[in-house]
Protein backbone atom coordinates (compact mmCIF):
# COMPACT_ATOMS: atom_id res chain seq x y z
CA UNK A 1 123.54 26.77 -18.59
CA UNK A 2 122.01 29.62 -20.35
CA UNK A 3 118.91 31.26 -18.61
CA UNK A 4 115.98 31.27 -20.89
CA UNK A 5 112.72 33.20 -21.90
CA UNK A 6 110.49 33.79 -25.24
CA UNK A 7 112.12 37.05 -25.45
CA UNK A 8 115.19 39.50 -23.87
CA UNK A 9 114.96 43.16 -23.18
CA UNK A 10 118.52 44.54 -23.77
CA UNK A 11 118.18 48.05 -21.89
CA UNK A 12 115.65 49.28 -19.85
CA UNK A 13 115.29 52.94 -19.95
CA UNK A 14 112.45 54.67 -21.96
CA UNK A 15 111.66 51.85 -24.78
CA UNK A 16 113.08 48.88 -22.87
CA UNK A 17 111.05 49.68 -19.80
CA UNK A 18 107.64 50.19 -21.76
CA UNK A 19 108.55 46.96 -24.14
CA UNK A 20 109.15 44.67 -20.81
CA UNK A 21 106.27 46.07 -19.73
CA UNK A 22 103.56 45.55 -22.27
CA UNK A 23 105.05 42.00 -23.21
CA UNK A 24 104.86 40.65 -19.43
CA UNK A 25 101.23 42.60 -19.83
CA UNK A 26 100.50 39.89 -22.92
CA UNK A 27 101.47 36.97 -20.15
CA UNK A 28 104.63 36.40 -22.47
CA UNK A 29 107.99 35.17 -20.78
CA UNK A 30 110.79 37.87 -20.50
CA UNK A 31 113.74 39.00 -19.18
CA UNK A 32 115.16 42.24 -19.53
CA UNK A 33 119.00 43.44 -18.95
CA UNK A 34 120.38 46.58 -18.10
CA UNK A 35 124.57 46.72 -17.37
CA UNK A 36 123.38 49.78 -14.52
CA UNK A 37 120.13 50.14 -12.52
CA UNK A 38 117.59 51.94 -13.93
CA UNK A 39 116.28 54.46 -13.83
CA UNK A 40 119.65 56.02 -13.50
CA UNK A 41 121.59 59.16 -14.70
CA UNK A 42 124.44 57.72 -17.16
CA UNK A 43 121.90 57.68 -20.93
CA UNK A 44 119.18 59.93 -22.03
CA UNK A 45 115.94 59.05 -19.77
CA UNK A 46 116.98 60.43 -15.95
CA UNK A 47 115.83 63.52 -14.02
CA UNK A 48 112.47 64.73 -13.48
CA UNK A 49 110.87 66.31 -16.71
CA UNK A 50 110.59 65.74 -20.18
CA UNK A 51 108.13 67.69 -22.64
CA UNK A 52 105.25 65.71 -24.17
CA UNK A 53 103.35 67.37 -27.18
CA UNK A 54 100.99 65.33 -29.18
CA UNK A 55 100.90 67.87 -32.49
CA UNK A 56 104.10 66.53 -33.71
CA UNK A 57 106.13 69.20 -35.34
CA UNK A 58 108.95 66.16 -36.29
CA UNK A 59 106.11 65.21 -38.94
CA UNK A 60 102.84 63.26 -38.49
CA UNK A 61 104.05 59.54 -38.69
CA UNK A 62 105.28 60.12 -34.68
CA UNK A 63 101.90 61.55 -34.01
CA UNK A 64 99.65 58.05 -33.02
CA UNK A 65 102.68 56.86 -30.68
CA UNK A 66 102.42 60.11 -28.62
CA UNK A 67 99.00 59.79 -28.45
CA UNK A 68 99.26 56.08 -27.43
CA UNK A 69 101.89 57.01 -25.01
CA UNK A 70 99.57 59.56 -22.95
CA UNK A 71 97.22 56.85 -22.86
CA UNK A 72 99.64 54.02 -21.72
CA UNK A 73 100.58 56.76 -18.80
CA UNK A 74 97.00 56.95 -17.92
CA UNK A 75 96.55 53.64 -17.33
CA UNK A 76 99.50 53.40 -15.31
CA UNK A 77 98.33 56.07 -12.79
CA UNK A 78 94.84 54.70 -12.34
CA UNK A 79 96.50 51.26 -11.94
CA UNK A 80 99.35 52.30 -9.43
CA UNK A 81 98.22 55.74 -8.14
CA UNK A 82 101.67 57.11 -9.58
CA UNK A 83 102.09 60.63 -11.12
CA UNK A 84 103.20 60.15 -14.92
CA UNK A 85 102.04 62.84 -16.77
CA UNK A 86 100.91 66.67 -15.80
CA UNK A 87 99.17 68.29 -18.79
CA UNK A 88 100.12 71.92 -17.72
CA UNK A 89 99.76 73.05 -21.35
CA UNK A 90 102.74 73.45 -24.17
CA UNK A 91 103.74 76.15 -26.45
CA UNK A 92 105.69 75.94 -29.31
CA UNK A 93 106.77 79.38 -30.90
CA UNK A 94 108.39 80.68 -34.04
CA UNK A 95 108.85 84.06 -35.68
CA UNK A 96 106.14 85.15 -38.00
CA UNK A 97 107.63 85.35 -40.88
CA UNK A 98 110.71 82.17 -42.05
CA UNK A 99 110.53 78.90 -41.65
CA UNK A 100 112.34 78.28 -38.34
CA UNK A 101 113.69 75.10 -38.02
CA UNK A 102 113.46 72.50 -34.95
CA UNK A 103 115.64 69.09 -34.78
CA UNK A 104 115.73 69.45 -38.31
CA UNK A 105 112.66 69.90 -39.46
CA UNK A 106 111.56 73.18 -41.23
CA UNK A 107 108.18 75.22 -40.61
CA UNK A 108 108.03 73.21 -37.28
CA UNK A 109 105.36 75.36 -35.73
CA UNK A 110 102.92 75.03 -38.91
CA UNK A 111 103.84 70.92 -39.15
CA UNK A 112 102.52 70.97 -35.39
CA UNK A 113 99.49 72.86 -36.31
CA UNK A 114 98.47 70.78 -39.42
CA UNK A 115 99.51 67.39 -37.47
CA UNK A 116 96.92 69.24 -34.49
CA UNK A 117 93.99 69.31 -36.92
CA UNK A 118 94.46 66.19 -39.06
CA UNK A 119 94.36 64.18 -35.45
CA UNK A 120 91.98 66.24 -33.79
CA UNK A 121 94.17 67.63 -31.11
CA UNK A 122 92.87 70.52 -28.60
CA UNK A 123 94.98 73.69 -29.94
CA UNK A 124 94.91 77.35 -30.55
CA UNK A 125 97.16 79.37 -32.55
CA UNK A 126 98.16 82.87 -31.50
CA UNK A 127 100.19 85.58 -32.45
CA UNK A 128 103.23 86.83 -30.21
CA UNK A 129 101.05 89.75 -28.48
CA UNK A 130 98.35 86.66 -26.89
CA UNK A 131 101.18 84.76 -25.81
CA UNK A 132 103.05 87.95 -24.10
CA UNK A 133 99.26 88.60 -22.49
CA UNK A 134 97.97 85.16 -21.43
CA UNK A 135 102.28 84.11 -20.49
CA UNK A 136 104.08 87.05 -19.00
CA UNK A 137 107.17 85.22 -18.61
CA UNK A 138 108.04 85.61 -22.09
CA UNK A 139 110.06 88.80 -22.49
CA UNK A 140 111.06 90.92 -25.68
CA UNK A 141 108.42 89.29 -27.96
CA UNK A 142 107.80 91.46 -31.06
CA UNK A 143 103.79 90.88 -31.12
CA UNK A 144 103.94 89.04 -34.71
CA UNK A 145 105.48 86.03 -33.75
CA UNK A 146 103.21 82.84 -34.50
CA UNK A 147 102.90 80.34 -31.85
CA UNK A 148 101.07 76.87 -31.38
CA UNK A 149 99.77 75.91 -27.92
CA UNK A 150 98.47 72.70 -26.81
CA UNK A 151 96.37 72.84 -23.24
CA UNK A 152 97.06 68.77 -22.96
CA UNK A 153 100.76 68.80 -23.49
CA UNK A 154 103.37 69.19 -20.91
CA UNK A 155 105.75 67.57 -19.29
CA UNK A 156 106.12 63.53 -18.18
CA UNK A 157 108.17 62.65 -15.00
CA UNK A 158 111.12 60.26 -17.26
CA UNK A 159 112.14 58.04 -13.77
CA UNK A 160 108.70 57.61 -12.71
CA UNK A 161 107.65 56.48 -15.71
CA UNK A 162 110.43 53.96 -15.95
CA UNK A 163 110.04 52.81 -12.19
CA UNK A 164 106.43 52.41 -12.91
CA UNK A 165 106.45 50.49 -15.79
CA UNK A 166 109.51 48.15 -14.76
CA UNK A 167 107.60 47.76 -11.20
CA UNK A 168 104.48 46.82 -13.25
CA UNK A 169 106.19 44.49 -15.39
CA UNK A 170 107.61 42.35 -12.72
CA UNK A 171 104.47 42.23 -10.54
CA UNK A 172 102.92 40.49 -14.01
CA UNK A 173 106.21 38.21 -14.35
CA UNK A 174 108.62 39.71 -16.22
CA UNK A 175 112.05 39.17 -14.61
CA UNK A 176 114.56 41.77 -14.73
CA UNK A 177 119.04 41.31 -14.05
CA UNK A 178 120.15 44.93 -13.66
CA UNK A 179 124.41 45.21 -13.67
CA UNK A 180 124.29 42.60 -16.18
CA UNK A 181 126.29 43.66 -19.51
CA UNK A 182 125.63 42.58 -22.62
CA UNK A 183 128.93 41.13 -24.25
CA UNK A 184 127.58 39.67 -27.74
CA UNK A 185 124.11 38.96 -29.39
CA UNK A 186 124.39 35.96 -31.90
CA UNK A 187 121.58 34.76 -33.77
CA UNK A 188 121.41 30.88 -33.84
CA UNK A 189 118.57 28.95 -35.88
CA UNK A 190 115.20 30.31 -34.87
CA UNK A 191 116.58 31.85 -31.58
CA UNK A 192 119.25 34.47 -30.10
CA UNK A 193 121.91 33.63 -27.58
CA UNK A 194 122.99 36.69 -25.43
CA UNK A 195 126.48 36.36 -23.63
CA UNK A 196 126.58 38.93 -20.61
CA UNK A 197 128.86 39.75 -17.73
CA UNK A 198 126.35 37.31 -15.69
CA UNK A 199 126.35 34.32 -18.35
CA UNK A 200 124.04 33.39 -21.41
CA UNK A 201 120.59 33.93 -22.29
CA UNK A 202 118.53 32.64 -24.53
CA UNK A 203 115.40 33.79 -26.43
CA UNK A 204 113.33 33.40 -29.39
CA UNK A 205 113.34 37.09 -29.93
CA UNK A 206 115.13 40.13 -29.21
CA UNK A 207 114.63 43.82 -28.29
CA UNK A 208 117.50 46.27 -28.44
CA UNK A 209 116.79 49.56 -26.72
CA UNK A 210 120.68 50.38 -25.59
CA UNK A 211 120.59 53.87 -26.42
CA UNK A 212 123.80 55.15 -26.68
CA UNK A 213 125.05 51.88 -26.38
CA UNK A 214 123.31 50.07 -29.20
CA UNK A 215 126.17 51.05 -32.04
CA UNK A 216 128.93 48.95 -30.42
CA UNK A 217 127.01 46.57 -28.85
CA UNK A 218 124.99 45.54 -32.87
CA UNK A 219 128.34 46.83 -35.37
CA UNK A 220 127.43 47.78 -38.71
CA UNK A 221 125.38 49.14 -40.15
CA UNK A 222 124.35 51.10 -36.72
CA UNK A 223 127.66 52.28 -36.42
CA UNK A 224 127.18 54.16 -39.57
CA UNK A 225 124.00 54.97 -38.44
CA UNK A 226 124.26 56.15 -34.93
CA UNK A 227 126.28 59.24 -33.22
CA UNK A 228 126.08 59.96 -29.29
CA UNK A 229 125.79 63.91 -28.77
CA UNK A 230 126.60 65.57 -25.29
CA UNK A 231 123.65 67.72 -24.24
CA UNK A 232 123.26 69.74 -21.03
CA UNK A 233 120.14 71.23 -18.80
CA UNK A 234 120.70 73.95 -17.00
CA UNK A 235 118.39 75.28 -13.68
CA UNK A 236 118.95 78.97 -13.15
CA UNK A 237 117.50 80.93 -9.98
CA UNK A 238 114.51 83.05 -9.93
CA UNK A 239 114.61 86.81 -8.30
CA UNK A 240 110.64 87.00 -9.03
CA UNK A 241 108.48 84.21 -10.16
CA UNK A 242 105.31 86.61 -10.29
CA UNK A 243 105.23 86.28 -13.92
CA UNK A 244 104.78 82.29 -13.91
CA UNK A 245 101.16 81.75 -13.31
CA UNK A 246 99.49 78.63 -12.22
CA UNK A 247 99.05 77.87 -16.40
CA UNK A 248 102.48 78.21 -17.31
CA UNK A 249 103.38 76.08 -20.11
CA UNK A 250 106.14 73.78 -20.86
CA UNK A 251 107.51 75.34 -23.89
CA UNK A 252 110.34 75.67 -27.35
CA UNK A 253 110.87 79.27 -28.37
CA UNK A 254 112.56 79.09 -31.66
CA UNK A 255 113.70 82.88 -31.47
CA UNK A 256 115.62 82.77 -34.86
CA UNK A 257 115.11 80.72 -37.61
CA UNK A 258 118.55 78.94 -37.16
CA UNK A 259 117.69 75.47 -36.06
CA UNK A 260 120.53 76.76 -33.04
CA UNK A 261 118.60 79.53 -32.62
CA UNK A 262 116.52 78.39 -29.66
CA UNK A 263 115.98 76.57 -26.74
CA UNK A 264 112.84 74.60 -24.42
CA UNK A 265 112.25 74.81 -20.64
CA UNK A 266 109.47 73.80 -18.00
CA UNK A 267 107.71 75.88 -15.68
CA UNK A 268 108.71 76.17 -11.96
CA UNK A 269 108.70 73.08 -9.80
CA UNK A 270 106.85 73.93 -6.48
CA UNK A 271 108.94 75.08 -3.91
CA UNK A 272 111.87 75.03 -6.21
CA UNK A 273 112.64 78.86 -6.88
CA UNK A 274 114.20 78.11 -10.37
CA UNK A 275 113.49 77.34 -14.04
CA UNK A 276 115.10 74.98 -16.18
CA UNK A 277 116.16 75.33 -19.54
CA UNK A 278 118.38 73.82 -22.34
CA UNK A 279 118.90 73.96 -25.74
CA UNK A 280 121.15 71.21 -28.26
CA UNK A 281 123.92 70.95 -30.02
CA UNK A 282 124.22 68.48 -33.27
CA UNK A 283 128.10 69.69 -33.68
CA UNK A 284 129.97 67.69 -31.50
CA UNK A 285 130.04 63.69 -30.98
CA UNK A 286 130.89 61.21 -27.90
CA UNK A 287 130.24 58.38 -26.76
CA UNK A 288 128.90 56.22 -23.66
CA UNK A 289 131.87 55.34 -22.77
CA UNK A 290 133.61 58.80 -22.88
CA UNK A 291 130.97 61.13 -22.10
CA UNK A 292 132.12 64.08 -20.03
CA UNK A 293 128.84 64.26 -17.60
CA UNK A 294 130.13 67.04 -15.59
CA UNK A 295 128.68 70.53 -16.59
CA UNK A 296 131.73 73.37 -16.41
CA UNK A 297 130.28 76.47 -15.39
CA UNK A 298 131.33 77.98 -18.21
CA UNK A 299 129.07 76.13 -20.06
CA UNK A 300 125.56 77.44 -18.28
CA UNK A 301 127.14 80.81 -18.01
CA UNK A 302 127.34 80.69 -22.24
CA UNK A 303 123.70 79.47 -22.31
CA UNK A 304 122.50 81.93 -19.97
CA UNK A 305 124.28 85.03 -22.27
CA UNK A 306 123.23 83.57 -25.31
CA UNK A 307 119.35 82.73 -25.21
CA UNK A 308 118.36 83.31 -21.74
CA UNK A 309 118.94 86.69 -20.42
CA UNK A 310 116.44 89.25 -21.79
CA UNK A 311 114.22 86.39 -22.68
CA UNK A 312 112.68 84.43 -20.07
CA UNK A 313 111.04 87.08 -16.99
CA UNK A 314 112.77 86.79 -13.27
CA UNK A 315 115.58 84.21 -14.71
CA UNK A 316 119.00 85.15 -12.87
CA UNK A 317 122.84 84.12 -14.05
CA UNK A 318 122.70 82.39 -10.65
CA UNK A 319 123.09 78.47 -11.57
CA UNK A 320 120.87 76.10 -8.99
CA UNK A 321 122.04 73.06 -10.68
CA UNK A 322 122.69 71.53 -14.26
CA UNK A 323 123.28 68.17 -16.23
CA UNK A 324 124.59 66.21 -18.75
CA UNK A 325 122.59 63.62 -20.93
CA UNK A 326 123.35 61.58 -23.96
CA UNK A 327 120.98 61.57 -27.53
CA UNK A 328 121.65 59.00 -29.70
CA UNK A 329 121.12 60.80 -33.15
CA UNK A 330 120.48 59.24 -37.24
CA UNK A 331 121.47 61.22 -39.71
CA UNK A 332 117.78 62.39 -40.14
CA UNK A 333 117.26 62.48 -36.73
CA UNK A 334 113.82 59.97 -36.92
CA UNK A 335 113.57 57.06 -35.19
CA UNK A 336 115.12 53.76 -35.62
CA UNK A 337 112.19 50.97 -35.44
CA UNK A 338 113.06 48.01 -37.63
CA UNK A 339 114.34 44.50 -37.63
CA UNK A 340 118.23 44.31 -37.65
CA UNK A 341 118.94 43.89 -41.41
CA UNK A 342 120.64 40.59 -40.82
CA UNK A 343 119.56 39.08 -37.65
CA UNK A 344 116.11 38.90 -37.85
CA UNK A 345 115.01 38.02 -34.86
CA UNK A 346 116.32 41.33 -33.26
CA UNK A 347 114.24 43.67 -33.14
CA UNK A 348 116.01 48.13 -33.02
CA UNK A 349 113.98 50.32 -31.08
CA UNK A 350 117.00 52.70 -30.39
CA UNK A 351 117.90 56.19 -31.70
CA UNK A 352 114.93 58.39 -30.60
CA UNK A 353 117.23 61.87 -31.56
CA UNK A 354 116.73 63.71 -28.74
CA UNK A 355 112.81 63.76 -28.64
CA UNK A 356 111.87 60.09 -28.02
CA UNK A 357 110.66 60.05 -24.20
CA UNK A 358 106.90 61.23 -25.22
CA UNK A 359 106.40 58.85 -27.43
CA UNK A 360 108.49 55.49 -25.54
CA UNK A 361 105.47 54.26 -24.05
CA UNK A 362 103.77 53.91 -27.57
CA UNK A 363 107.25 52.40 -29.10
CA UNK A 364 106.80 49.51 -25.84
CA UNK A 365 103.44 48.73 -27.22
CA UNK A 366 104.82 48.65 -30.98
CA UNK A 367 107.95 46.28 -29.97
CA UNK A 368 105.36 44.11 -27.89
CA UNK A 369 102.49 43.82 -31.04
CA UNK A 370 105.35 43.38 -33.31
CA UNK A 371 107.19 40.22 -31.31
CA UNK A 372 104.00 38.45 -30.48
CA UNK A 373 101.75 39.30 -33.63
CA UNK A 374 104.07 40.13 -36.44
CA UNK A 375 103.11 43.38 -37.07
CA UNK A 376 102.08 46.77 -35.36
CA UNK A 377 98.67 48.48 -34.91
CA UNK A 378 101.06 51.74 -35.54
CA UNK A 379 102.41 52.22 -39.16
CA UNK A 380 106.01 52.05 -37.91
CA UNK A 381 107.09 51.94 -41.78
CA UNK A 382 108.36 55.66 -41.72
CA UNK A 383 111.04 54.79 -38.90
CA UNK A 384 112.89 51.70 -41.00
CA UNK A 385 116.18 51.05 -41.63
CA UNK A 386 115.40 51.36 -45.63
CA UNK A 387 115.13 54.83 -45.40
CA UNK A 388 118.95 55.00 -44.99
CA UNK A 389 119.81 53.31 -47.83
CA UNK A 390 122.87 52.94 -49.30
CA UNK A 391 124.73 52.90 -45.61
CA UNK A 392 121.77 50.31 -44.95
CA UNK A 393 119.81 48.20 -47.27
CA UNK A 394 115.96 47.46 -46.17
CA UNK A 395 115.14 43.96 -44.96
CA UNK A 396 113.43 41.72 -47.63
């Protein structure tokens, strides 16, 4: 006998987590899935850091679900005395003169400056010679650079937010099966049955959020749609940490204006002597399934030579520690946040590219508004399947 509820959760990393949350928060009847335990290290949402900036550089549609995410994270923390979110500043930086690119978007430092000031985001601009002054960590900067920083960016804690929101979601109702995989998804009538490794389910609606499982698990037109890139994070040792002051930003240094031509790190975690870094690659696809999540050492020892040495002050070859992680990528690199073009009552909220954790929070409240109300406070319109046409035709 299949187990029941209003709506299913398929996945419960960054979306899935934040939509079971914020529909258990409306009183609603769920149950989300997961085939591990989250949070956990096999997708794209584990380890301790990911950057949050709210002047979106990607383009100003993703701007009001950043900015509802920082708020969601507030809330959290007053309501469960948990540590989301630390605002220790972000800087994003370009050379003066191009129009360096940044998960494909071009002139991403003056996007995030315009998106700043159309949303009334705290920012400054400076010029390479401030940011070698005010952050001595940066090394070899020619003084004409042009860089945006943000003093309420930073970084969000990816597992806590996760445990939070899944702990906060059950203590309101929600019910969630972890090592339960999802086998098929069939739309019957005006409901969806779900056939698992643990039996059926049954709901009235749907959310997807597999990640880099979502192509196999929906078919076409997602598998047209969706590629799973390798991506690794490297944590090199520190000889002198002198030059990382108590401000020290989270941070992207495009260096070139090659959209390879860069890469992002944090600052250094107390007591942890090292910084990490990382940069992506676009090239080369997996999948779930196949993933190599071993880092050679070959592989940090490339990353080090080729962007970090000479660049970042103190920063030795010496590898602490690094890690593999999985971005499921469109061809556009957006967002996918649509209806499934012929199931209706499944509802995408997979696909985030690579830059999706600082705004999940906001995409939980958007699945929740747009399963219980019809429609979202946030004009989601920009992250459709339409947009893709021919490989995938917009709902009617």
């Amino acid at each position: 006998m299949a187990e029941r509820a209003d709506f299913l959760v398929i996945g419960l990393g960054a979306m899935g987590s934040a939509a079971l949350y914020q529909l258990a928060k409306r009183g609603a009847s769920v149950i989300g899935l997961d085939r591990f335990a989250p949070p956990h290290t096999m997708g794209s949402s584990h380890g301790e850091t990911r950057i949050t900036r709210q002047g979106i550089g990607e383009g100003r549609d993703y701007v009001p679900l950043v900015l509802a995410s920082h708020r969601i994270w507030r809330e959290i923390e007053a309501e469960t005395g948990a540590h989301l979110l630390e605002a220790c500043g972000a800087l994003v930086m370009a050379p003066g003169s191009g129009t360096a690119s940044h998960h494909g978007k071009p002139d991403f430092v003056r996007t995030s400056i315009r998106a700043a000031r159309e949303f009334g985001i705290a920012h400054e601009v400076l010029d390479g010679r401030e940011v070698a002054r005010r952050f001595p960590q940066f090394l070899g900067l020619s003084g004409d650079e042009i860089a945006y920083y943000e003093p309420g960016g930073g970084y969000v804690r990816p597992e806590a937010c996760i445990a939070a929101q899944l702990s906060r979601a059950a203590a309101l109702g929600g019910a969630i099966r972890t090592g339960v995989e999802v086998l098929a998804i069939v739309q019957e009538g005006d409901g969806v049955r779900v056939e698992t490794s643990a039996g059926t389910f049954a709901a009235g609606q749907v959310v997807v959020s597999a990640g880099a499982w979502t192509a196999p698990l929906l078919g076409a037109p997602f598998t047209d749609l969706l590629s799973v890139k390798r991506q690794l994070l490297h944590w090199y040792a520190l000889d002198d940490a002198r030059a990382y002051r108590a401000d020290a930003p989270v941070y992207i240094w495009m260096y070139g204006t090659a959209d390879t031509e860069y890469f992002y790190g944090f600052p250094p975690q107390p007591g942890e002597g090292s910084v990490k870094v990382a940069t992506e690659q676009y090239a080369d696809a997996t999948t779930a399934e196949t993933a190599d999540r071993t880092v050679d050492p070959g592989e940090s020892d490339a990353m080090y030579r080729r962007h970090i040495a000479g660049r970042l002050a103190g920063a030795t070859p010496r590898v602490v520690a690094a890690a593999a992680c999985l971005y499921t990528v469109t061809p556009d690199r957006g967002f996918i946040i649509d209806r499934h073009p012929e199931r209706d009552r499944v509802l995408v909220v997979s696909a985030c590219s690579g830059h999706g954790f600082k705004h999940s929070a906001g995409i939980g409240l958007v699945a929740a508004e747009i399963l219980t109300e019809g429609r979202s406070r946030i004009d989601v319109a920009p992250f459709g399947l339409g947009r893709f046409a021919p490989a995938s035709a917009a709902r009617g």
